[in-house]
Protein backbone atom coordinates (compact mmCIF):
# COMPACT_ATOMS: atom_id res chain seq x y z
CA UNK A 1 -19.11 4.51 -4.15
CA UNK A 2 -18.88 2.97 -0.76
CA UNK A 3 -16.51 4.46 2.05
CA UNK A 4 -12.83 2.51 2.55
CA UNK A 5 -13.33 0.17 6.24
CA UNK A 6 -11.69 2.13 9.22
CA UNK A 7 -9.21 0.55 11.08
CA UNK A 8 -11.07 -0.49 14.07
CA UNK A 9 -13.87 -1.78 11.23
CA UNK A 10 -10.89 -3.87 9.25
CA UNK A 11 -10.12 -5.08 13.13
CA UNK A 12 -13.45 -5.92 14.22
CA UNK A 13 -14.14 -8.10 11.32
CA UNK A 14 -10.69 -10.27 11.11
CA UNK A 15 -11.38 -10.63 15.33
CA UNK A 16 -15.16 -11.87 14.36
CA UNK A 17 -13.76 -14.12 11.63
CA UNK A 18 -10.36 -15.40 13.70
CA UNK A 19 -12.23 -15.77 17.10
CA UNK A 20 -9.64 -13.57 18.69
CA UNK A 21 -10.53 -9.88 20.70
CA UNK A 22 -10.57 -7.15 18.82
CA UNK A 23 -7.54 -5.45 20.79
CA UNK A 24 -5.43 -8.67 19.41
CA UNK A 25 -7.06 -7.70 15.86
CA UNK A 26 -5.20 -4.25 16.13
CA UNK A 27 -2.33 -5.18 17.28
CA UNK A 28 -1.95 -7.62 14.73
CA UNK A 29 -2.75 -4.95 11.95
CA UNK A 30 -0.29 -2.66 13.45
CA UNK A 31 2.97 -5.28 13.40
CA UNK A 32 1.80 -6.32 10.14
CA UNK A 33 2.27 -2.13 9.44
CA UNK A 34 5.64 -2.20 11.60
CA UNK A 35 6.93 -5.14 9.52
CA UNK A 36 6.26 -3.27 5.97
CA UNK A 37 7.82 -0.08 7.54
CA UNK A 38 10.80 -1.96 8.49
CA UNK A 39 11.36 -4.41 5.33
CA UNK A 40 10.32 -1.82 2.70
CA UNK A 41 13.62 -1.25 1.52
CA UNK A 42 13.73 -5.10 0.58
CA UNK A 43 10.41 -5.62 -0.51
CA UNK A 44 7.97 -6.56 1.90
CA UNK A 45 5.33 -9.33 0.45
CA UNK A 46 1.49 -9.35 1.87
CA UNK A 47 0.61 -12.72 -0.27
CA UNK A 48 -2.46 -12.78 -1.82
CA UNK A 49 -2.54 -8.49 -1.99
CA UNK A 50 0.80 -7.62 -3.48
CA UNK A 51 3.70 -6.27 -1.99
CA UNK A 52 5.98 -2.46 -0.95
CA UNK A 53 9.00 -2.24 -3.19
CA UNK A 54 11.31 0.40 -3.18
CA UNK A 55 11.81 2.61 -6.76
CA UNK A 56 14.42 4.86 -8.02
CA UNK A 57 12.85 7.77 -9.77
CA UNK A 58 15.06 9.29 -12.32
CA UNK A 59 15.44 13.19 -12.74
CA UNK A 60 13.40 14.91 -15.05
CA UNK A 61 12.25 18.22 -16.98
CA UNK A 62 8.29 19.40 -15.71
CA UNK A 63 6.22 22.05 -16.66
CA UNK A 64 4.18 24.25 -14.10
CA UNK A 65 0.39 24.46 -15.30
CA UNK A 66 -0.23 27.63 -14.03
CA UNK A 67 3.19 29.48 -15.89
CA UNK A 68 3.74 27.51 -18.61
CA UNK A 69 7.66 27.28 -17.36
CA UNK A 70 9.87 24.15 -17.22
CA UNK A 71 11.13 23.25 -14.01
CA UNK A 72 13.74 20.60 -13.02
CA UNK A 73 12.41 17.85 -10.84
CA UNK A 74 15.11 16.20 -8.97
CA UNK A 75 15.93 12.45 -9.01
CA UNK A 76 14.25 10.47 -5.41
CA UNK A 77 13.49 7.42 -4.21
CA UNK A 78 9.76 6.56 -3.83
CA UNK A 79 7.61 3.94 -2.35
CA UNK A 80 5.26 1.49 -4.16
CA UNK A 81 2.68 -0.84 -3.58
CA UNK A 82 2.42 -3.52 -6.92
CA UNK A 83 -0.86 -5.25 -6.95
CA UNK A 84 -0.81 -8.81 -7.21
CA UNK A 85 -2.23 -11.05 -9.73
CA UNK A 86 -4.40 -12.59 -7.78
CA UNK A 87 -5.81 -9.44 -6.14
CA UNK A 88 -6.21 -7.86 -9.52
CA UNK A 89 -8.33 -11.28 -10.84
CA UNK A 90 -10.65 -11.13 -8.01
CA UNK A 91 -10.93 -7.29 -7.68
CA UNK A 92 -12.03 -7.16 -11.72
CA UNK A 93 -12.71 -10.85 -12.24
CA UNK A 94 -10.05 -12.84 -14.54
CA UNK A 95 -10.44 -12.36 -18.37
């Protein structure tokens, strides 16, 4: 399996394919990443990838795997990324 792009990698190649230096590439990726941070809590959208929405996780009973004994796990909010279609169709082709 081949290793995930880098940053600077991810940068370099949207400055090659926008015509723009790769210092504007970063900072573009990074207020893309200051925009999700901010919005998350009303769904921020990247179109075409899918988008951060923000889920209430209810309480429930576990189990530890090493003791056998039920634990409580307490009720939290959690953050998650849902893939879109269109990401999922070209990513593993459409049926």
């Amino acid at each position: 399996m081949a290793k995930a792009l880098s940053k600077s990698q991810i940068a370099g190649a949207l400055a090659d394919k926008a015509g723009i230096s790769k210092k504007q590439a970063t900072e573009i990726l990074e207020t893309i990443a200051d925009l999700a941070y901010k919005n998350a809590k009303n769904t921020f959208t990247l179109p075409g990838l899918g988008k951060l929405v923000l889920v209430n996780r209810a309480a429930r009973v576990g189990r530890n795997p090493a003791t056998g004994a039920t634990i409580n796990i307490p009720a939290k909010r959690v953050v998650k990324f849902r893939v879109a279609k269109a990401a999922k169709d070209a990513i593993l082709g459409a049926k």
